[in-house]
N, C-alpha and C. Protein backbone atom coordinates (compact mmCIF):
# COMPACT_ATOMS: atom_id res chain seq x y z
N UNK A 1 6.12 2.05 17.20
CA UNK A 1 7.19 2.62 16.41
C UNK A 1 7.28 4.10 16.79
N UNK A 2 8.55 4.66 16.23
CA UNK A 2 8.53 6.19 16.99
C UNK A 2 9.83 6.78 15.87
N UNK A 3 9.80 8.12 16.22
CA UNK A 3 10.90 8.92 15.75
C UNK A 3 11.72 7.77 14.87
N UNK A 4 12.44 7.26 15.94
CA UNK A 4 13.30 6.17 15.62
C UNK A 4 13.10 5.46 14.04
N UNK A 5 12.59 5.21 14.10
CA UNK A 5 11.71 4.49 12.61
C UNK A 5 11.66 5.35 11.49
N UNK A 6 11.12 6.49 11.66
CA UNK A 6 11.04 7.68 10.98
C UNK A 6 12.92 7.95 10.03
N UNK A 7 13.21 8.16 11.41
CA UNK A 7 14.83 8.21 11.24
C UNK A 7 15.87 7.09 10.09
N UNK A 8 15.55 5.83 10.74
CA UNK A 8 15.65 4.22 9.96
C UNK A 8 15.24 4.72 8.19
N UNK A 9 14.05 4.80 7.86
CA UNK A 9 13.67 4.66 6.64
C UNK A 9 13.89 6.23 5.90
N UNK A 10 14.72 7.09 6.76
CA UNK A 10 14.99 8.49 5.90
C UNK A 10 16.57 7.60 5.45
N UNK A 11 17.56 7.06 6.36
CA UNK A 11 18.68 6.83 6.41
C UNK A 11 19.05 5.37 5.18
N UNK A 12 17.78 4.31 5.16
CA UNK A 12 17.36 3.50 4.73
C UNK A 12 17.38 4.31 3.26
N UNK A 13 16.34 5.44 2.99
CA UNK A 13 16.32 6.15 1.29
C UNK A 13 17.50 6.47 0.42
N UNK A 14 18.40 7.27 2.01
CA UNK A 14 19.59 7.96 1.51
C UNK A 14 20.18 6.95 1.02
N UNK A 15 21.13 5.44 1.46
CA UNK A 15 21.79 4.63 1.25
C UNK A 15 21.39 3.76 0.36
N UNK A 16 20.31 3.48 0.08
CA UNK A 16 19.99 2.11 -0.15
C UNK A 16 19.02 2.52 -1.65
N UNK A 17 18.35 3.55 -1.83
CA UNK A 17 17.81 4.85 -2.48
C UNK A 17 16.48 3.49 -2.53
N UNK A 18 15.93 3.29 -1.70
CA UNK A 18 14.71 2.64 -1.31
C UNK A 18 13.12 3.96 -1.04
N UNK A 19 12.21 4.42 -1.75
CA UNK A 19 11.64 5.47 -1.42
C UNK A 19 11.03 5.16 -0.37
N UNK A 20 10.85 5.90 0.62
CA UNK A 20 10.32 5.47 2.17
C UNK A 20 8.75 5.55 2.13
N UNK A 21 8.09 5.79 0.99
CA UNK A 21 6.47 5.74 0.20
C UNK A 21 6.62 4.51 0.32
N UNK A 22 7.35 3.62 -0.77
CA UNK A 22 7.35 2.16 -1.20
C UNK A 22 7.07 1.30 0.62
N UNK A 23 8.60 1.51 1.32
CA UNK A 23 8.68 1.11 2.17
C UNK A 23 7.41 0.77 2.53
N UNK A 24 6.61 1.95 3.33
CA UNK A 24 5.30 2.48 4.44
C UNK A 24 4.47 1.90 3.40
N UNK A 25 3.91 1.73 2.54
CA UNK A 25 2.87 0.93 1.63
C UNK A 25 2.92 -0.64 2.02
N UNK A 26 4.23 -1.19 1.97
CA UNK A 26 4.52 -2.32 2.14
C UNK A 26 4.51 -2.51 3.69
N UNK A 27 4.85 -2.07 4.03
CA UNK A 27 4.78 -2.38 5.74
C UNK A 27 3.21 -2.37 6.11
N UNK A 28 2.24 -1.45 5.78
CA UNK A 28 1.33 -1.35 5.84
C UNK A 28 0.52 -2.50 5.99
N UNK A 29 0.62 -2.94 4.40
CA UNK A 29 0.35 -4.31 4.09
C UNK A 29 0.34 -5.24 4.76
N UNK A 30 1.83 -5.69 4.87
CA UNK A 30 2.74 -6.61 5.86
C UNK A 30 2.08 -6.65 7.72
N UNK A 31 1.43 -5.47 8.06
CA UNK A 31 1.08 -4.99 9.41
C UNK A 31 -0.79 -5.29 9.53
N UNK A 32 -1.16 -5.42 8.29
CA UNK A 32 -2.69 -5.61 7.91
C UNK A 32 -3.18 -7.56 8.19
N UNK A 33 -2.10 -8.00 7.61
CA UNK A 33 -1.46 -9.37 7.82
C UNK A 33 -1.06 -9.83 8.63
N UNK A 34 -0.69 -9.20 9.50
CA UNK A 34 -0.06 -9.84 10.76
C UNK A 34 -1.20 -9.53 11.75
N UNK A 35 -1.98 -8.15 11.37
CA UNK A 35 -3.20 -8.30 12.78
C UNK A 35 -4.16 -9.71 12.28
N UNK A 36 -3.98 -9.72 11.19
CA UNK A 36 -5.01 -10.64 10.81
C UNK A 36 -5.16 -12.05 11.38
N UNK A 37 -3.67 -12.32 11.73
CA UNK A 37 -3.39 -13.59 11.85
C UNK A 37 -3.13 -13.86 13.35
N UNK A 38 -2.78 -12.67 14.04
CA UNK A 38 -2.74 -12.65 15.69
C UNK A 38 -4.00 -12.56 16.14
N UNK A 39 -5.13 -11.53 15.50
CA UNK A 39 -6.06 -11.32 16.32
C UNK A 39 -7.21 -11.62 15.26
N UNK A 40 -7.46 -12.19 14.98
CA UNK A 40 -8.86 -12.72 14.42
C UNK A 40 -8.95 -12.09 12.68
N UNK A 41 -9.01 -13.31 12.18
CA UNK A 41 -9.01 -12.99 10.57
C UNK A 41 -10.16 -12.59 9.53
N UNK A 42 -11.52 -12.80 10.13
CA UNK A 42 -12.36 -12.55 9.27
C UNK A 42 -12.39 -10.65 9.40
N UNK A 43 -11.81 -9.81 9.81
CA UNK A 43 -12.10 -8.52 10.48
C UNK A 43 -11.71 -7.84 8.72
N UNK A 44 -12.31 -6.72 8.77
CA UNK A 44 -11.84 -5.81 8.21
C UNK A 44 -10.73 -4.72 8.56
N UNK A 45 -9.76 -4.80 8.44
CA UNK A 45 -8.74 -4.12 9.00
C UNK A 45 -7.72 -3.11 7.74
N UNK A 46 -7.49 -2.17 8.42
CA UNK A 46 -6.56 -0.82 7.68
C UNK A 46 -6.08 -0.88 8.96
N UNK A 47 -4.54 -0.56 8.17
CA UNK A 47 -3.58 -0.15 9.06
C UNK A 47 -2.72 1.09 8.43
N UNK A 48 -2.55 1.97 9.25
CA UNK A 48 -2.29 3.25 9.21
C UNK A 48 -1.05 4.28 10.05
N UNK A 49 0.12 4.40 9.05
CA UNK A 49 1.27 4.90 9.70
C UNK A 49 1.75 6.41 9.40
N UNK A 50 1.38 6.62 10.68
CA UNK A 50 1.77 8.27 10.75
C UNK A 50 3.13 8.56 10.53
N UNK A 51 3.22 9.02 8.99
CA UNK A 51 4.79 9.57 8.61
C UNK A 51 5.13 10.78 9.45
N UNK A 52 4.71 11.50 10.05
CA UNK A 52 5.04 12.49 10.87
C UNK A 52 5.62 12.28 12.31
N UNK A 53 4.81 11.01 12.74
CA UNK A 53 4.97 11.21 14.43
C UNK A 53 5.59 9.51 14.36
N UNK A 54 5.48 9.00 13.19
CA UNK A 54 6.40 7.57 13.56
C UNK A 54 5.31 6.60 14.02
N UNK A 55 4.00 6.79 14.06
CA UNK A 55 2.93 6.22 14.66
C UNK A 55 2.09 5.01 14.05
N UNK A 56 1.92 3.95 14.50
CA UNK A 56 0.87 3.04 13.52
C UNK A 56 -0.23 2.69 14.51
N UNK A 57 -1.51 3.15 13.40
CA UNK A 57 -2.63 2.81 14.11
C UNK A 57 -3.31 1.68 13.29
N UNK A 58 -4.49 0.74 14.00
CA UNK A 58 -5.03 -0.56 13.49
C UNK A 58 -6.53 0.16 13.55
N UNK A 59 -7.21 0.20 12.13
CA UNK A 59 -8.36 -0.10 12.15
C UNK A 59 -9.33 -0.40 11.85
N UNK A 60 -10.95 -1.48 12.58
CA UNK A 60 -11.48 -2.07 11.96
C UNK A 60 -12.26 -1.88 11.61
N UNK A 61 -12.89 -1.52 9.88
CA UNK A 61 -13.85 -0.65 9.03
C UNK A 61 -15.13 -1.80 9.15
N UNK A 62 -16.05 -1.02 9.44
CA UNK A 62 -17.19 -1.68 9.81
C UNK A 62 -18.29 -1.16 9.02
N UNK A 63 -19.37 -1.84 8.39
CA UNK A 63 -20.60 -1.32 7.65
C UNK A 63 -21.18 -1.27 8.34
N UNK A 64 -22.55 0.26 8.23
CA UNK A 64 -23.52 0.45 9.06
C UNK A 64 -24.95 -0.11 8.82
N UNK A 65 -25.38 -1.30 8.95
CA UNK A 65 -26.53 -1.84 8.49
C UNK A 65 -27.42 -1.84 9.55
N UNK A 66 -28.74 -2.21 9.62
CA UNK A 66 -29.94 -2.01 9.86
C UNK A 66 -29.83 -3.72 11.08
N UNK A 67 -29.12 -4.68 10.22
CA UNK A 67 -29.00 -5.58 11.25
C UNK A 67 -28.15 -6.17 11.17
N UNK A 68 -27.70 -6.53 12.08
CA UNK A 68 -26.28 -7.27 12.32
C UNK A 68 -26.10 -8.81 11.93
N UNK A 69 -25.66 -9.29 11.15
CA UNK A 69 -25.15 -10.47 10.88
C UNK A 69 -24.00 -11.22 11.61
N UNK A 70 -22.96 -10.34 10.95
CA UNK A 70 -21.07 -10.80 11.43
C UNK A 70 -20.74 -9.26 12.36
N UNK A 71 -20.68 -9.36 13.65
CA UNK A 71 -20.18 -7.96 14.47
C UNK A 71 -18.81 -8.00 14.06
N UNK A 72 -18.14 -8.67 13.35
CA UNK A 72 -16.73 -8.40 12.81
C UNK A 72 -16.69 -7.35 11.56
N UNK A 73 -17.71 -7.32 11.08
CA UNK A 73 -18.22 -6.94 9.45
C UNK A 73 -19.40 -5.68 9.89
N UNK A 74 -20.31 -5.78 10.85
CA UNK A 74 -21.01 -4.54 10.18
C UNK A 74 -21.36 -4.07 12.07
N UNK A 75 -21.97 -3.12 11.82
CA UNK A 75 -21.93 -2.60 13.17
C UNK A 75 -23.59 -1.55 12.75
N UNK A 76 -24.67 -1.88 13.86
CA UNK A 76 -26.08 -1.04 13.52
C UNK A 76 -25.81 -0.13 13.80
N UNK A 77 -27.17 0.31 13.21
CA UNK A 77 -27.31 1.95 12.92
C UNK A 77 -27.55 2.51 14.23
N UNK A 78 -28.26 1.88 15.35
CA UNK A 78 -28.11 2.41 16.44
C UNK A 78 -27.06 2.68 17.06
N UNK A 79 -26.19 1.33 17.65
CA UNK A 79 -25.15 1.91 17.76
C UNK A 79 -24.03 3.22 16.91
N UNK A 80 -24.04 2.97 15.79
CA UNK A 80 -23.56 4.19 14.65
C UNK A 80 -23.82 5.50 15.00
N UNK A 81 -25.00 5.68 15.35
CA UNK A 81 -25.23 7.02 16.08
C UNK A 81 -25.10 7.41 17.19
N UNK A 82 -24.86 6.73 17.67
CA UNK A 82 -24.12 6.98 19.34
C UNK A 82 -22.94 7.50 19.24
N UNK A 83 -22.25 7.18 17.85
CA UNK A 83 -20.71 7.43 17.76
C UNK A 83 -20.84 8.99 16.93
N UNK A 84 -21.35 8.65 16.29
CA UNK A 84 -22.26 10.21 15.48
C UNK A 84 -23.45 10.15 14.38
N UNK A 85 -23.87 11.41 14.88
CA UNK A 85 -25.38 11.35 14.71
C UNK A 85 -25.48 11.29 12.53
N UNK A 86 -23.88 11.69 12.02
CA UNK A 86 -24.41 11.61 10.93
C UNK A 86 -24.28 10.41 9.72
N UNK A 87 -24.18 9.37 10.44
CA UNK A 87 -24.17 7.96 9.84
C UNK A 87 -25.30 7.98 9.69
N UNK A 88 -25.23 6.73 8.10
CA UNK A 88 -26.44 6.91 7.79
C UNK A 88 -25.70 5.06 6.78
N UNK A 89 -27.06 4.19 6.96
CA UNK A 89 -27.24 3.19 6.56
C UNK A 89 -26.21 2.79 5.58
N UNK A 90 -24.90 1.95 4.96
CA UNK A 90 -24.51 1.75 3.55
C UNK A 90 -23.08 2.27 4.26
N UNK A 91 -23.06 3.37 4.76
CA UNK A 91 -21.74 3.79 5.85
C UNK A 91 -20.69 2.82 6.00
N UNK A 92 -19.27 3.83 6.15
CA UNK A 92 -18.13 2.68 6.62
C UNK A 92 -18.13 3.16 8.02
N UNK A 93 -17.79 2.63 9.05
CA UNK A 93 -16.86 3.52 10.42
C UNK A 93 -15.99 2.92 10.31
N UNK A 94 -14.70 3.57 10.95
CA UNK A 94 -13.15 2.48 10.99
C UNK A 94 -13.26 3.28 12.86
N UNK A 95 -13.08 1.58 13.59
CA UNK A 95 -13.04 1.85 15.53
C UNK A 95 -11.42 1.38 14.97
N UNK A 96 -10.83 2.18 16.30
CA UNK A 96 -9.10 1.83 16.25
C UNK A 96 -9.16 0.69 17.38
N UNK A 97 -8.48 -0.08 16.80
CA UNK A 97 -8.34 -1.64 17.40
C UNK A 97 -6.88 -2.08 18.25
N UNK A 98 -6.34 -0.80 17.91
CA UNK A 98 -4.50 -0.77 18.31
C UNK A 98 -4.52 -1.60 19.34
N UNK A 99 -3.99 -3.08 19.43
CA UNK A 99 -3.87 -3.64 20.44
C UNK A 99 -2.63 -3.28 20.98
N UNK A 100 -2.17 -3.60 22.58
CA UNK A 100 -1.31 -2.97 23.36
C UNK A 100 -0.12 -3.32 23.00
N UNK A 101 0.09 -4.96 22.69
CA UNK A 101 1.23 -5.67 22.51
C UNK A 101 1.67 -5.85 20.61
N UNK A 102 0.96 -4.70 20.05
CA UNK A 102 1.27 -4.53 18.56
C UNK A 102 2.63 -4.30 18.14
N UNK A 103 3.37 -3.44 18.83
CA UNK A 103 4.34 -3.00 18.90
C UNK A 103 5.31 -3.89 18.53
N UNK A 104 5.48 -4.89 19.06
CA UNK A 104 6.62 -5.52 19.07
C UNK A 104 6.38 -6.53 17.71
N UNK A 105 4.73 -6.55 17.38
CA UNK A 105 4.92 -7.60 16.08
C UNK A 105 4.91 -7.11 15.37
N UNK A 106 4.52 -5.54 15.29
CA UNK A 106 4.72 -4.83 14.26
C UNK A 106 6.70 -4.56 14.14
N UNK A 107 7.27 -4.65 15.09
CA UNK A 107 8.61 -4.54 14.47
C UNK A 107 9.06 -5.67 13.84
N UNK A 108 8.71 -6.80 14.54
CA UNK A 108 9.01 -8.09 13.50
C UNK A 108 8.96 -8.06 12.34
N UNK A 109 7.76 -7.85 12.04
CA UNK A 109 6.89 -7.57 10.28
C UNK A 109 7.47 -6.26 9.84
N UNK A 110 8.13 -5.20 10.78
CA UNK A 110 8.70 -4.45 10.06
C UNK A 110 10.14 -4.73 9.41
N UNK A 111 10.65 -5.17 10.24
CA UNK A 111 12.14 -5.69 9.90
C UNK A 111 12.32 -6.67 8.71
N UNK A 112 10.93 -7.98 8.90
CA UNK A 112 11.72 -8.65 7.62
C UNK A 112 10.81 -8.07 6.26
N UNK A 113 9.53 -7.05 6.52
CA UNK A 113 9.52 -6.39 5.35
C UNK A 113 10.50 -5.51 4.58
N UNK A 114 11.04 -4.78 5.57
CA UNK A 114 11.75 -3.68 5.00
C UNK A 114 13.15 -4.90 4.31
N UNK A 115 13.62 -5.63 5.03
CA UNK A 115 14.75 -6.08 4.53
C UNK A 115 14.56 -6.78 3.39
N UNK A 116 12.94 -7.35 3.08
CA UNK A 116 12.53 -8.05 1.71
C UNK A 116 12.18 -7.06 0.60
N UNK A 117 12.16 -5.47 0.96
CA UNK A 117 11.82 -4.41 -0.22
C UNK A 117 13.38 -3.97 -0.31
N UNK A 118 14.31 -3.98 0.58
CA UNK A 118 15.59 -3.40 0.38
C UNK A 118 16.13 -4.28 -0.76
N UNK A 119 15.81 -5.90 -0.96
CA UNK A 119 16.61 -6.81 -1.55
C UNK A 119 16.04 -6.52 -3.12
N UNK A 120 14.81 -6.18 -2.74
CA UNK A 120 14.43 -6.10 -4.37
C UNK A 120 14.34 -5.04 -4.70
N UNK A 121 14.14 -3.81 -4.12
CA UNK A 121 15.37 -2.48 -5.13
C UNK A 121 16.62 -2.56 -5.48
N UNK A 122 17.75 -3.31 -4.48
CA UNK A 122 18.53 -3.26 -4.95
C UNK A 122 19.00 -4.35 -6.71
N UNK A 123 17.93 -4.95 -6.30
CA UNK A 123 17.85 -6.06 -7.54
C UNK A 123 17.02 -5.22 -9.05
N UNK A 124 16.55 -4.44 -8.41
CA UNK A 124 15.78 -3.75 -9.55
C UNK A 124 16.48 -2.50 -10.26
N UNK A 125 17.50 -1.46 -9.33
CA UNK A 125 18.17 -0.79 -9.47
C UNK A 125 19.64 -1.24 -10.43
N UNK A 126 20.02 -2.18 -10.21
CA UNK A 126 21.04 -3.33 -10.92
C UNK A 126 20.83 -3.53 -12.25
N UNK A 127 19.68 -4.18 -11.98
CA UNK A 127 18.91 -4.88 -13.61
C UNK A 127 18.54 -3.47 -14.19
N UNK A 128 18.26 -2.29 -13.73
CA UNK A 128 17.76 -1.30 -14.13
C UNK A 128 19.19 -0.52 -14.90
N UNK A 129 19.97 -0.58 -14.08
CA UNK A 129 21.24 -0.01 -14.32
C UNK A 129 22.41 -0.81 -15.35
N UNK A 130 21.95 -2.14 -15.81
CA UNK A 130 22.75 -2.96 -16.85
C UNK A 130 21.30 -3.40 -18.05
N UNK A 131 20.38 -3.11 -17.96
CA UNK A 131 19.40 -3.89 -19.22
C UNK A 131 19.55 -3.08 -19.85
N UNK A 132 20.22 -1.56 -20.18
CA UNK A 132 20.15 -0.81 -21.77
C UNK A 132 21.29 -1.38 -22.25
N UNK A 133 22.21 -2.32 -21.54
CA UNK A 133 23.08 -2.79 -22.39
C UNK A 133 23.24 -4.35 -22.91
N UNK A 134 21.65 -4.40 -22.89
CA UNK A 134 21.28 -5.70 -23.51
C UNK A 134 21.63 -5.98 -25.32
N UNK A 135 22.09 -6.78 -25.59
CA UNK A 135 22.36 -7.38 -26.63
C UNK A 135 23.91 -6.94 -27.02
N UNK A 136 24.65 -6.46 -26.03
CA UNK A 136 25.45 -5.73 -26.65
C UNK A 136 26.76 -6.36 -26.07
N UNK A 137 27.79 -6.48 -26.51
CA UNK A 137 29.51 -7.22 -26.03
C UNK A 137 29.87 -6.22 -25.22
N UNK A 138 30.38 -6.90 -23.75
CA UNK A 138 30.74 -6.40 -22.68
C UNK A 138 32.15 -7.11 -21.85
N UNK A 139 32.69 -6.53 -21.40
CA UNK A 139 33.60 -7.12 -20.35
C UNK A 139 33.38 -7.00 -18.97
N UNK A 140 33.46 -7.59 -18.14
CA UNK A 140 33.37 -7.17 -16.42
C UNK A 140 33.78 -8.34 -15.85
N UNK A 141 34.19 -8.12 -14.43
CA UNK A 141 34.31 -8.95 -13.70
C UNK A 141 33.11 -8.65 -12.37
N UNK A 142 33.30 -10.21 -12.09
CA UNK A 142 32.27 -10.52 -11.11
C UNK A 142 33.02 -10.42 -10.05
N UNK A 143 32.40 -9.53 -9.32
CA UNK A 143 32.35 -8.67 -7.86
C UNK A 143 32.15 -9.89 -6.37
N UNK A 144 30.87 -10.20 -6.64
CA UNK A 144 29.76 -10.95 -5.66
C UNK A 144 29.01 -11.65 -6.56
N UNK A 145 28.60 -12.50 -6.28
CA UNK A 145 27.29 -13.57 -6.58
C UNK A 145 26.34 -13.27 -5.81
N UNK A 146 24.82 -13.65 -5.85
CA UNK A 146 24.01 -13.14 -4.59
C UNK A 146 23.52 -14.75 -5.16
N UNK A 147 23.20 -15.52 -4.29
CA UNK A 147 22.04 -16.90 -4.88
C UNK A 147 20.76 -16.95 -4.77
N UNK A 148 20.76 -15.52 -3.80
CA UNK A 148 19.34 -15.38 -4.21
C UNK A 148 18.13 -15.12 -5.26
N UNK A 149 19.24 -14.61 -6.10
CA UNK A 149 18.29 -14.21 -7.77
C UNK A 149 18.37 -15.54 -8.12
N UNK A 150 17.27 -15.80 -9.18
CA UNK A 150 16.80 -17.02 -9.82
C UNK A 150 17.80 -16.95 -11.19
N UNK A 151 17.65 -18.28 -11.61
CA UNK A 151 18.21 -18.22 -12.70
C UNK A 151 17.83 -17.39 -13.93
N UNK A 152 16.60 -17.05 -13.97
CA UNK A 152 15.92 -16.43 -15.02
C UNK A 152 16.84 -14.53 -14.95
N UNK A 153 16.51 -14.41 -13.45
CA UNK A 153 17.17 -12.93 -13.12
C UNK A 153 18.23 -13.15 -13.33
N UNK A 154 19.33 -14.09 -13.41
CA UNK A 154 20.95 -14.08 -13.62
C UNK A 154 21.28 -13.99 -15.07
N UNK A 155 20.18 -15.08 -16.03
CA UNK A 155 20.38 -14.80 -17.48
C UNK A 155 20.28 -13.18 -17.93
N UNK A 156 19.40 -12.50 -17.33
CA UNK A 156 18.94 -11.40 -17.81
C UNK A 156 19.82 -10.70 -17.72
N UNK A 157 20.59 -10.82 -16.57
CA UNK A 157 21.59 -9.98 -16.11
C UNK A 157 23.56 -10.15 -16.38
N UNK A 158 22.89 -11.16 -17.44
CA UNK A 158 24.23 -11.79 -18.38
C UNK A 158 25.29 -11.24 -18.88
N UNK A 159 26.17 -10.84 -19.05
CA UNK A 159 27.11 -9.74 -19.78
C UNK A 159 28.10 -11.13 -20.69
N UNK A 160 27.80 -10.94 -22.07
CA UNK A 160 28.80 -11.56 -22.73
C UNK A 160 30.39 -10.75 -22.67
């Protein structure tokens, strides 16, 4: 991801008034999930997007124990100090795992995240913007239907 992206979710706030926090939390997520499932699932993984430079990095947090069980899960103390001398037993390290071909699944997972947080602000902003006029006699006409809200969200959003 790059500038570009950066750009997307400022333009994405302005229009859509989606906070680009929410967004990057959720993508995050969404990007934690998808390494999981491309590249090996038992891992401990953070994923991490540089709001400044447009950047996402992958990485896998490892405990520093005395002996190794799962090398997916903990990583010794010998090695640990090779990386630096001030690890010390109980320790997290996070190694960056950024695989080469991330890129492109991270836009996948970006695209239908962002377009699944756009649907439900705008659904929340709506309901947000008609529930103080709950219980109360209204007139309007219907604009659009969406079928995607459930019936429960359409009652709520009822206007006698």
């Amino acid at each position: 991801m790059s500038k570009e992206m950066l750009g997307a979710l400022t333009a994405l706030e302005e229009e859509k008034g989606v906070k680009k926090e929410v967004v990057i939390e959720a993508l995050e997520a969404a990007l934690v999930s998808a390494y999981k499932r491309n590249y090996g699932q038992a891992q401990n993984v953070e994923v991490e997007f540089d709001s400044k430079k447009g950047n996402i990095h992958v990485y896998a947090v490892k405990e520093v124990t005395d002996e190794v069980f799962d090398s997916r899960l903990e990583v010794s103390y010998k090695d640990a100090l090779e990386v630096n001398k001030a690890y010390e037993v109980g320790d997290t390290i996070r190694f960056e795992v950024t695989p080469k071909d991330f890129g492109r699944i991270a836009a996948q997972t970006a695209k239908q995240v962002i377009m699944q947080r756009v649907r439900e602000e705008e659904r929340n902003i709506i309901y947000t913007e008609y529930s103080q006029y709950e219980n109360e006699i209204m007139q309007g006409i219907v604009e659009r239907r969406d079928n995607k809200l459930s019936t429960s969200t359409l009652a709520r959003l009822k206007l006698s």
